[in-house]
C-alpha atoms as a PDB file:
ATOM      1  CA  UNK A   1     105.168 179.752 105.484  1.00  0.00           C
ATOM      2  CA  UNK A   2     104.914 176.692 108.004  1.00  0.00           C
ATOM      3  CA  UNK A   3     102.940 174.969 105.552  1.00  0.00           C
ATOM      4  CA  UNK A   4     103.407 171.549 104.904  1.00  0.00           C
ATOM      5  CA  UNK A   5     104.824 170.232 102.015  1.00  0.00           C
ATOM      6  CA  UNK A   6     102.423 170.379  99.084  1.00  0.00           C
ATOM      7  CA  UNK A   7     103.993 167.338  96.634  1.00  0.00           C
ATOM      8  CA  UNK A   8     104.955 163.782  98.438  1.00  0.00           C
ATOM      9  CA  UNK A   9     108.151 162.016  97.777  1.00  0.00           C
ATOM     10  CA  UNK A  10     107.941 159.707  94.677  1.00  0.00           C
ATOM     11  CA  UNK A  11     108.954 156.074  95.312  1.00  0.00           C
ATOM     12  CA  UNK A  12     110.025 153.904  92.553  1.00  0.00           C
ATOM     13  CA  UNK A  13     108.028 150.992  91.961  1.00  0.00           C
ATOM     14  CA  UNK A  14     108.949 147.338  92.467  1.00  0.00           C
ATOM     15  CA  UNK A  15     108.633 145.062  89.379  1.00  0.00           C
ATOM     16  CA  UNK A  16     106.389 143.111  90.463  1.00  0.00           C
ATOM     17  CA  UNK A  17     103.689 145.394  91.549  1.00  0.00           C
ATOM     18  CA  UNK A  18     103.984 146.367  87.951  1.00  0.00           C
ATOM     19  CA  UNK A  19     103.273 143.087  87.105  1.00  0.00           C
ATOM     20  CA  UNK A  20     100.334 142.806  89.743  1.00  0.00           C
ATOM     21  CA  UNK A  21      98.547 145.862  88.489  1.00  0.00           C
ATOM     22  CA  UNK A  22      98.900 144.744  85.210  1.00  0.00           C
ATOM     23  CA  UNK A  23      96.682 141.324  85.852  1.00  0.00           C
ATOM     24  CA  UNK A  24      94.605 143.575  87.766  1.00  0.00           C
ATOM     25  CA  UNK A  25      94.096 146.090  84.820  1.00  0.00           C
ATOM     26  CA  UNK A  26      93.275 142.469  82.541  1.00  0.00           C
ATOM     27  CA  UNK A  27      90.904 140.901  84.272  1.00  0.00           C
ATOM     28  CA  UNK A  28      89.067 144.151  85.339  1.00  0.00           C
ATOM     29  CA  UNK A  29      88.554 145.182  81.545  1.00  0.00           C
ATOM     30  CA  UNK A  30      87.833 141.359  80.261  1.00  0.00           C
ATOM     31  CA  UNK A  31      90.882 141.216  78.619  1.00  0.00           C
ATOM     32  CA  UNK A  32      91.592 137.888  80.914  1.00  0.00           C
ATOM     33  CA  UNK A  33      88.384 136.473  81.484  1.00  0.00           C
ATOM     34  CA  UNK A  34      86.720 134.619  83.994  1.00  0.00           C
ATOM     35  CA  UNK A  35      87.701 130.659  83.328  1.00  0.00           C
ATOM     36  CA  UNK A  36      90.970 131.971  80.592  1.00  0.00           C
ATOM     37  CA  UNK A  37      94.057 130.552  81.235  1.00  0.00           C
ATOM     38  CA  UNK A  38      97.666 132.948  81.706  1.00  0.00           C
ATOM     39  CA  UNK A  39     100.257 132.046  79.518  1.00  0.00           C
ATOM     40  CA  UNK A  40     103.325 130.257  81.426  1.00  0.00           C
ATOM     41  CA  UNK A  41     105.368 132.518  83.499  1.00  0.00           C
ATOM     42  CA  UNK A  42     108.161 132.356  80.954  1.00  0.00           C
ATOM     43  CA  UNK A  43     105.829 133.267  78.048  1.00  0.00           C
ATOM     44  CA  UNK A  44     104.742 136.354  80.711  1.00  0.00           C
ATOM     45  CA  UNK A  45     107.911 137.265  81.723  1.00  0.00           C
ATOM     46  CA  UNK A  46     109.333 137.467  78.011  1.00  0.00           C
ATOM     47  CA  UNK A  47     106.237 139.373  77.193  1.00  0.00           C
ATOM     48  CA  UNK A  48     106.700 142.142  79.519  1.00  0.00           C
ATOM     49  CA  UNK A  49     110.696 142.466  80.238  1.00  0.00           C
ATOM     50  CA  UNK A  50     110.952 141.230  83.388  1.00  0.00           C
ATOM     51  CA  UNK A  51     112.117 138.098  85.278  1.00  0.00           C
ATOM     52  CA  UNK A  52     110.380 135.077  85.844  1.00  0.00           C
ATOM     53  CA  UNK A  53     110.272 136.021  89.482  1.00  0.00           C
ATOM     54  CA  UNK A  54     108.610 139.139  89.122  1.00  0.00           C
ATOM     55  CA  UNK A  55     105.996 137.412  86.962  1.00  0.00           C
ATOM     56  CA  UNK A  56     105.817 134.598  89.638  1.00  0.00           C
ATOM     57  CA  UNK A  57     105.626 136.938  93.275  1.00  0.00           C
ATOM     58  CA  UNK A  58     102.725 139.091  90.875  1.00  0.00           C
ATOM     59  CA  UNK A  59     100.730 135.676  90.596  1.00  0.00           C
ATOM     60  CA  UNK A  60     100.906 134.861  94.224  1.00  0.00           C
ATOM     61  CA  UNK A  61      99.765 137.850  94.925  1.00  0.00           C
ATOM     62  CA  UNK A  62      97.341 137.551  92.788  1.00  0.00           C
ATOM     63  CA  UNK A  63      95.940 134.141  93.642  1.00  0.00           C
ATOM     64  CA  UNK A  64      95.868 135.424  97.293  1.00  0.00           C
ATOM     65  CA  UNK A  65      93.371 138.426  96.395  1.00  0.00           C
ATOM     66  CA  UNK A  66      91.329 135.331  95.117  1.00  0.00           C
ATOM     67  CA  UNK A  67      91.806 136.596  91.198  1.00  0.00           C
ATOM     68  CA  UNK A  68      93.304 133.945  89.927  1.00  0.00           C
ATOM     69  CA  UNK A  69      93.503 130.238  90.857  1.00  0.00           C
ATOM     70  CA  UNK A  70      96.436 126.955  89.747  1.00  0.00           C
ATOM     71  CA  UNK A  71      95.185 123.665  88.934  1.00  0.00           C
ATOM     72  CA  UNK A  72      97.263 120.832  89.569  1.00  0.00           C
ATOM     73  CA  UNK A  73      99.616 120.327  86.173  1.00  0.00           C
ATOM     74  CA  UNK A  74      96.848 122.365  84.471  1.00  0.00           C
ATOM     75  CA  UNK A  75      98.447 125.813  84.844  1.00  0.00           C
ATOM     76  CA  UNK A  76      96.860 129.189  86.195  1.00  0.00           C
ATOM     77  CA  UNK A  77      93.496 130.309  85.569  1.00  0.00           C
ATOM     78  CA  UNK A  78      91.299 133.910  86.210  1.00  0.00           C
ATOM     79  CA  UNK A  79      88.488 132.998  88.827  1.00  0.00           C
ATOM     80  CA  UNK A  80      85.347 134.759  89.100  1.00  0.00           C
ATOM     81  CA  UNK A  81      85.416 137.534  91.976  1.00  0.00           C
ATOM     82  CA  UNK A  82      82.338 136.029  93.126  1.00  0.00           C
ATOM     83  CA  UNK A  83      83.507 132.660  93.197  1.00  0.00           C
ATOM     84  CA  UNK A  84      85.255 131.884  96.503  1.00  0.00           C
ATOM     85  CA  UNK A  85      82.076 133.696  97.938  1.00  0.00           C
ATOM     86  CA  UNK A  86      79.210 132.874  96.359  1.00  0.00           C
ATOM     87  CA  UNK A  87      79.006 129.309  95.291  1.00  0.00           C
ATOM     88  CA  UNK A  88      79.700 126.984  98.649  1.00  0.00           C
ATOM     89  CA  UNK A  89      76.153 128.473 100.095  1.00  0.00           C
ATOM     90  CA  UNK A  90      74.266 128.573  96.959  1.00  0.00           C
ATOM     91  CA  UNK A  91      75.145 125.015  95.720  1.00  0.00           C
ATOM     92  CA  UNK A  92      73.936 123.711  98.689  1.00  0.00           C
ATOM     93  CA  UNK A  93      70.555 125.742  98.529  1.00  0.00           C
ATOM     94  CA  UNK A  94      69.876 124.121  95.613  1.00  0.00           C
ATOM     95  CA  UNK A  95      71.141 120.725  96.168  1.00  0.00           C
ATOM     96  CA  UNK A  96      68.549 120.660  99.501  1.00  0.00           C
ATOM     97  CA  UNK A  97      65.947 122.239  98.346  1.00  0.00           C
ATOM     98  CA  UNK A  98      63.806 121.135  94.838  1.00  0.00           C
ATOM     99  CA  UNK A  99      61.738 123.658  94.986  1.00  0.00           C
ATOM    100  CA  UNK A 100      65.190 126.632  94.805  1.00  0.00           C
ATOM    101  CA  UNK A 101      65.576 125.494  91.872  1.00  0.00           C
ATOM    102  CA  UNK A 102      63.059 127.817  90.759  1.00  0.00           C
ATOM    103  CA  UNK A 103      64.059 130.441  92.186  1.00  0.00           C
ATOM    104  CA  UNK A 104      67.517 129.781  90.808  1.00  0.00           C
ATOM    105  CA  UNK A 105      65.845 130.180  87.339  1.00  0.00           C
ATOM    106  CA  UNK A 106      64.326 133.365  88.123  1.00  0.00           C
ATOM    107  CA  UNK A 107      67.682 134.882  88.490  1.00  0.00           C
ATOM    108  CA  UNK A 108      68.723 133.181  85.255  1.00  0.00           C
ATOM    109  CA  UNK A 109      65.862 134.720  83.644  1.00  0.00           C
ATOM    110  CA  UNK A 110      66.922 137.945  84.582  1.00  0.00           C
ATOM    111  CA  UNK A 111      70.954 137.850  83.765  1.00  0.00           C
ATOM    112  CA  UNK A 112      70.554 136.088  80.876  1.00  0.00           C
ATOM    113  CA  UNK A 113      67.710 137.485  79.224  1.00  0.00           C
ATOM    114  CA  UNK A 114      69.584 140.803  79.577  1.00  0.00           C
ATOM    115  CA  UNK A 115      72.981 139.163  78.217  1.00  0.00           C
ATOM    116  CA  UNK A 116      71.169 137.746  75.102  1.00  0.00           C
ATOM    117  CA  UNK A 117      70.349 141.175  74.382  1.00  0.00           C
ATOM    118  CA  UNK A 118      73.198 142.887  74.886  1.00  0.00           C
ATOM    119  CA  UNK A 119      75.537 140.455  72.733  1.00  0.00           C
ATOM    120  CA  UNK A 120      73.557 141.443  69.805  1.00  0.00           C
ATOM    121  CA  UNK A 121      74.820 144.843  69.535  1.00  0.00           C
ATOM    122  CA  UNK A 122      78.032 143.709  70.772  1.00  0.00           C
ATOM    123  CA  UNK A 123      79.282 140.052  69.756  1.00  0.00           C
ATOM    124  CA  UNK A 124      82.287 140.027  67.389  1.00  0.00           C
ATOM    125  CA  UNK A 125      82.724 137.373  64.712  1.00  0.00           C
ATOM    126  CA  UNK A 126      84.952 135.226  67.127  1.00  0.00           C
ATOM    127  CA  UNK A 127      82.309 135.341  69.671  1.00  0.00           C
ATOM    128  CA  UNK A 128      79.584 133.847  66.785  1.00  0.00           C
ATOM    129  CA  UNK A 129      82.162 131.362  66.171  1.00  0.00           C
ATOM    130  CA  UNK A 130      82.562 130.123  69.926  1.00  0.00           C
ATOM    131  CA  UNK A 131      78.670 130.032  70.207  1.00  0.00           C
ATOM    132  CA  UNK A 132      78.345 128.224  67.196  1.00  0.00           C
ATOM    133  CA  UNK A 133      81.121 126.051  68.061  1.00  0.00           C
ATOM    134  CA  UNK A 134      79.277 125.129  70.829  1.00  0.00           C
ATOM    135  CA  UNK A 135      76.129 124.815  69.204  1.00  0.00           C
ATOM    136  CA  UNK A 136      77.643 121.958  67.141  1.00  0.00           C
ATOM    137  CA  UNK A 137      78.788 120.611  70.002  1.00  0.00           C
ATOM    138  CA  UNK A 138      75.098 119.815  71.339  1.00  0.00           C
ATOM    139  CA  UNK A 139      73.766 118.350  68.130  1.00  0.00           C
ATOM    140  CA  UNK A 140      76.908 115.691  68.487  1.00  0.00           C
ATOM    141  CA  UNK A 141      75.694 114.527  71.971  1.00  0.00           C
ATOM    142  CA  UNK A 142      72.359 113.680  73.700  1.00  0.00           C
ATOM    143  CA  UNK A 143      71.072 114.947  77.087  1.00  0.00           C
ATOM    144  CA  UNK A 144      71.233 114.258  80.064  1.00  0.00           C
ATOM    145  CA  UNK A 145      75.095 113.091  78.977  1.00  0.00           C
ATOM    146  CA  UNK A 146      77.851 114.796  80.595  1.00  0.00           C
ATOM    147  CA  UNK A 147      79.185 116.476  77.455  1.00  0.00           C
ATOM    148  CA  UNK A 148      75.535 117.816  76.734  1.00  0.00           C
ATOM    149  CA  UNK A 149      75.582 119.524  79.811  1.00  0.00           C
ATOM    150  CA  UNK A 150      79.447 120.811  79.410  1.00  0.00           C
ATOM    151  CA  UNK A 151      78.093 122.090  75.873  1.00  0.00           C
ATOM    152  CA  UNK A 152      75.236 123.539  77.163  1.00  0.00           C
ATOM    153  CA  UNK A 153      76.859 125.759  79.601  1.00  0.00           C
ATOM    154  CA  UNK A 154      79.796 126.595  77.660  1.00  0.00           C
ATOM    155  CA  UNK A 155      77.075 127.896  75.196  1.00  0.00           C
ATOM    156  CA  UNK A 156      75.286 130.313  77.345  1.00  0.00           C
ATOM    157  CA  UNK A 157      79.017 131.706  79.434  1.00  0.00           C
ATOM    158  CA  UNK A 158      79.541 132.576  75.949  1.00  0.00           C
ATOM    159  CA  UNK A 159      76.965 134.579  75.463  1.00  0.00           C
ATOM    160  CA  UNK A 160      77.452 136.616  78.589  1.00  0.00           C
ATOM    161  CA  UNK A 161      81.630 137.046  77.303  1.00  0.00           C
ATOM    162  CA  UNK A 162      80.122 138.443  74.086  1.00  0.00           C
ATOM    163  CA  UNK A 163      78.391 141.071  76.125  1.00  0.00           C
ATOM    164  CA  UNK A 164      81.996 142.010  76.910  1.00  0.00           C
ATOM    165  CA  UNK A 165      80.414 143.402  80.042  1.00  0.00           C
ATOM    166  CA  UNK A 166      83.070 142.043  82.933  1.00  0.00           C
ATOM    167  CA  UNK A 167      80.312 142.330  85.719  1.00  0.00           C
ATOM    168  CA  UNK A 168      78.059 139.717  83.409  1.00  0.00           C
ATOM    169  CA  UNK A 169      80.924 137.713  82.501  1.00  0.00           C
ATOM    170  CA  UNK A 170      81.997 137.357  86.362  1.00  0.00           C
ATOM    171  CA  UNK A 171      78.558 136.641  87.355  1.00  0.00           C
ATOM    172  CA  UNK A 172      78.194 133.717  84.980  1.00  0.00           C
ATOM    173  CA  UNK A 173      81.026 132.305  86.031  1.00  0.00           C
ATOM    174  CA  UNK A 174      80.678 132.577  89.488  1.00  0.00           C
ATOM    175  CA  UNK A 175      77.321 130.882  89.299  1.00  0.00           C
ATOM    176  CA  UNK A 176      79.427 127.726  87.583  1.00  0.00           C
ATOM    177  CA  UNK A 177      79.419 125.885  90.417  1.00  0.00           C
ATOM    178  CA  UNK A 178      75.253 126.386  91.179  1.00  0.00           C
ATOM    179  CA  UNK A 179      74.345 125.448  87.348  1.00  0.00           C
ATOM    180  CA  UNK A 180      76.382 121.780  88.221  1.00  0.00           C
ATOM    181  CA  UNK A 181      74.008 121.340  91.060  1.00  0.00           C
ATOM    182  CA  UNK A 182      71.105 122.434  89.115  1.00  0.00           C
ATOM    183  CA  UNK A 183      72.013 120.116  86.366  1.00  0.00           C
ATOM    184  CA  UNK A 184      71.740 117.377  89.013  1.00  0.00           C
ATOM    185  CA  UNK A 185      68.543 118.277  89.806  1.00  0.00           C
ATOM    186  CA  UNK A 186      67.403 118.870  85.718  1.00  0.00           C
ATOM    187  CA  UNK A 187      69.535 116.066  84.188  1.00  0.00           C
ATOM    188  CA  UNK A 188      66.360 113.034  84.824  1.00  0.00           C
ATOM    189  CA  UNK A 189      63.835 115.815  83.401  1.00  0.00           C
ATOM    190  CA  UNK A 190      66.387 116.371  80.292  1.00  0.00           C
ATOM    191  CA  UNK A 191      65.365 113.230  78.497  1.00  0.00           C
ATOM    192  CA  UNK A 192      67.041 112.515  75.363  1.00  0.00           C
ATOM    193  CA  UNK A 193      63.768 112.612  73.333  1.00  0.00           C
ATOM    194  CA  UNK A 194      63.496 116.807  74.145  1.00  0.00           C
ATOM    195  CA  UNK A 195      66.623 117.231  72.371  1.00  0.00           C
ATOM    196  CA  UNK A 196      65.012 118.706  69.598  1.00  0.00           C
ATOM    197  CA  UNK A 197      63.188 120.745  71.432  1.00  0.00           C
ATOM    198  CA  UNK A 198      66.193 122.185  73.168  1.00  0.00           C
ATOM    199  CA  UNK A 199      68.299 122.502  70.528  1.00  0.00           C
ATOM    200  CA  UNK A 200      66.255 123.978  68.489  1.00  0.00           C
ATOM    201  CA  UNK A 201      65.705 127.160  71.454  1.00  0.00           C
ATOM    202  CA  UNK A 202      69.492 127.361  71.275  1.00  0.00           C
ATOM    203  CA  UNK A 203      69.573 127.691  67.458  1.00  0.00           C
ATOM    204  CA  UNK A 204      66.803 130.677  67.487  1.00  0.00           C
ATOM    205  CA  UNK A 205      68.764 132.729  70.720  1.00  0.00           C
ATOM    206  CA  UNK A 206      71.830 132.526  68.694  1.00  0.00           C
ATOM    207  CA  UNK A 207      70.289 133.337  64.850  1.00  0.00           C
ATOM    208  CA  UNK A 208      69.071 135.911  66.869  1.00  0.00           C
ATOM    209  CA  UNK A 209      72.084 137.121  68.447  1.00  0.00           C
ATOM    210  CA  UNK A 210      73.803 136.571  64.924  1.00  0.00           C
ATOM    211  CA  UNK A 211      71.087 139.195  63.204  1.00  0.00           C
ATOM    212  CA  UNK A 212      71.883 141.496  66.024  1.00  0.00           C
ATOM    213  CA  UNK A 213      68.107 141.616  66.517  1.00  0.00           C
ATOM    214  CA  UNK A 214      68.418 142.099  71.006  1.00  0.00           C
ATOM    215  CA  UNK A 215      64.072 142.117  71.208  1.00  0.00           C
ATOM    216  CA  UNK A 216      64.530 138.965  69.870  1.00  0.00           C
ATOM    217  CA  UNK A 217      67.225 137.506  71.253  1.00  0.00           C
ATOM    218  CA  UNK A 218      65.736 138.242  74.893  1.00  0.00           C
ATOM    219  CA  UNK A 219      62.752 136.680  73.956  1.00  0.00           C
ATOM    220  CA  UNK A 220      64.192 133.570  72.554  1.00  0.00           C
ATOM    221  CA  UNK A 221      66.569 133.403  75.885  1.00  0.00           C
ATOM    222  CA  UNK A 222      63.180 133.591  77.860  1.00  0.00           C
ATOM    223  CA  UNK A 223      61.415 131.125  76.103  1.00  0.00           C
ATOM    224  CA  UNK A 224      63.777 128.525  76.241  1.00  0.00           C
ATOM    225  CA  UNK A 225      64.323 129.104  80.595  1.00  0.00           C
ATOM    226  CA  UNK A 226      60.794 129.153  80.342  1.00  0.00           C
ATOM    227  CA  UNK A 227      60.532 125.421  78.780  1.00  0.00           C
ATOM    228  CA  UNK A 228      63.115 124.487  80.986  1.00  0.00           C
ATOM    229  CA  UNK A 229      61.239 125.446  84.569  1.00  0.00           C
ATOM    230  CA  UNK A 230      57.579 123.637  83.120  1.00  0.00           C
ATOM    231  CA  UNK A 231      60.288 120.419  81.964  1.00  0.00           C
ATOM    232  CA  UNK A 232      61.121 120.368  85.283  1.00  0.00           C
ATOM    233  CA  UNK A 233      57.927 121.458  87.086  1.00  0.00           C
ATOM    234  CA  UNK A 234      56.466 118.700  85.227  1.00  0.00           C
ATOM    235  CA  UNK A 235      58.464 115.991  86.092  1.00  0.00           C
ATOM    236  CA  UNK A 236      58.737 116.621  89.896  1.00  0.00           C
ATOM    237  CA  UNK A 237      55.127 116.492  90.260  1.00  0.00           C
ATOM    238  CA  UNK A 238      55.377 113.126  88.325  1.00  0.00           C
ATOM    239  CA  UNK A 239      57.830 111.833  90.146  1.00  0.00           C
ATOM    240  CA  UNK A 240      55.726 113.173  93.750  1.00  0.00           C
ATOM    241  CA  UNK A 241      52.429 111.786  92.555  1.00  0.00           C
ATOM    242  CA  UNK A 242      54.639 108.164  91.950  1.00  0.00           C
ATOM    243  CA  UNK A 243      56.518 108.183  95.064  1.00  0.00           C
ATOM    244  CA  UNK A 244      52.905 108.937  96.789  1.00  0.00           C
ATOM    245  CA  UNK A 245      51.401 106.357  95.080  1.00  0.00           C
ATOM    246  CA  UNK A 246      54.224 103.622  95.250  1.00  0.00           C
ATOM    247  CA  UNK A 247      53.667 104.925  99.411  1.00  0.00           C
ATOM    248  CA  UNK A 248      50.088 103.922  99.297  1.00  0.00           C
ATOM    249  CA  UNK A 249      50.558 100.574  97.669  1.00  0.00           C
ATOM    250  CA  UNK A 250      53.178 100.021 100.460  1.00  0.00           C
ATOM    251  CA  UNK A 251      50.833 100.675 103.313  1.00  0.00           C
ATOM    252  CA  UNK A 252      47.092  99.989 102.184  1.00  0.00           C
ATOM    253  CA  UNK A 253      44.589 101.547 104.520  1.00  0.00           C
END
C-alpha cells in the first residue's frame, strides 16, 4: 500500500550493553548507592554469566558517563551524578567566602530537614544499625578531630540512604566535597567542650527517626543546624572583634 514498514528490524544486543544497562538500572533505583563499592569484575562477571570483558568494557563505559569512578588499588566506586559538576565551584564558594557558609546551611536545612523526616516512615533495621553505628562512633572521638568529622558525616549520608530516595541520596553525596570545606571553616568553632551538646542533637534526630515519629525528627534535624550556624556565628564575630582589636593595639591612634 506504499506504506512504510510498520515494525523495525530487531538487533541482538551486545553483552556488554547488557551489562551497562544493568549498572544503570542499580544505581538509578539505589540499589548501588552513591559512595558503594562494585564487587570485582570476576565476582560481576560470575554473577551475571558473562566474561570478565563484558563486565570490564560495561565499567568503562560507565566511568565515562561519570557513574562510577576507580581509586587507585581501592577498586570501583558509584559517584554522585552531581559530583563531577557540582562540587569544584561550590567548594571554592565556601572556602572564599565566611559568610557562604551560611548560606550553605540554609540548603542543609532544607535537604536534610526533609530527609530526617522521610527516613522515619522509611528506614529499615539495617539503616538504624548504620546510624547507630555511627552514633557510637562520635561518642569514641572528640571534635574538631578528623574521625569526629568522618563520623559526623557518615551519620547524616545515612540518613538521607534511609530515605531510599536516590535523588536525596545523590544530593548528599554530591555535596561531600562542600561539607569538607565547611568543616574547615566549622572545625575551630567545634570545640571539644560542645561535644555534649552535639551529641546529644544527634541522639534525639535518630530516637526520633527510630520511633518513626517524622514531626519530630525534622525538628530535631533543625535544631541541631540551627546550633551549628549561632556556634559558628558566634565565634566569627569573636574572632573579628580580636583580630580588630589585636589591629588597634598594632597601630595606636
Amino acid at each position: 500500500m506504499g506504506q512504510g514498514a510498520l515494525f523495525s528490524m530487531v538487533k541482538p544486543r551486545k553483552i556488554t550493553d547488557v551489562v551497562y544497562r544493568q549498572l544503570v538500572s542499580l544505581i538509578a533505583t539505589g540499589r548501588l548507592k552513591p559512595g558503594e563499592r562494585l564487587p570485582s569484575e570476576r565476582a560481576m562477571a560470575m554473577e551475571m554469566g558473562v566474561s570478565r570483558q563484558s563486565v570490564r568494557e560495561a565499567i568503562h563505559r560507565a566511568r565515562a558517563e561519570g557513574l562510577l569512578e576507580s581509586r587507585q588499588g581501592g577498586g570501583t566506586f558509584v559517584i554522585s551524578s552531581l559530583k563531577a559538576n557540582l562540587n569544584p565551584p561550590l567548594s571554592i564558594i565556601l572556602e572564599g567566602q565566611a559568610e557562604n557558609i551560611f548560606e550553605f546551611l540554609e540548603i542543609r536545612r532544607l535537604i536534610e530537614a526533609w530527609c530526617a523526616e522521610r527516613a522515619s516512615s522509611e528506614a529499615t533495621r539495617g539503616d538504624l544499625r548504620r546510624m547507630k553505628g555511627f552514633l557510637s562512633k562520635m561518642e569514641q572521638v572528640k571534635p574538631p578531630e578528623e574521625a569526629w568529622e568522618k563520623a559526623d558525616l557518615e551519620f547524616h549520608s545515612a540518613i538521607a540512604a534511609a530515605t531510599h530516595n536516590v535523588i536525596a541520596m545523590h544530593l548528599m553525596k554530591g555535596l561531600e566535597e562542600s561539607f569538607h570545606a565547611y568543616f574547615k571553616m566549622k572545625q575551630f568553632t567545634t570545640r571539644s567542650e560542645r561535644k555534649e551538646d552535639l551529641l546529644k542533637q544527634h541522639k534525639a534526630i535518630f530516637e526520633a527517626i527510630r520511633e518513626g515519629d517524622g514531626k519530630s525528627a525534622k525538628a530535631r534535624m533543625l535544631e541541631h543546624l540551627d546550633y551549628v550556624r549561632e556556634m559558628i556565628r558566634e565565634d566569627l564575630l569573636r574572632t573579628m572583634k580580636s583580630a580588630s582589636g589585636e589591629k588597634e593595639e598594632r597601630d595606636p591612634a
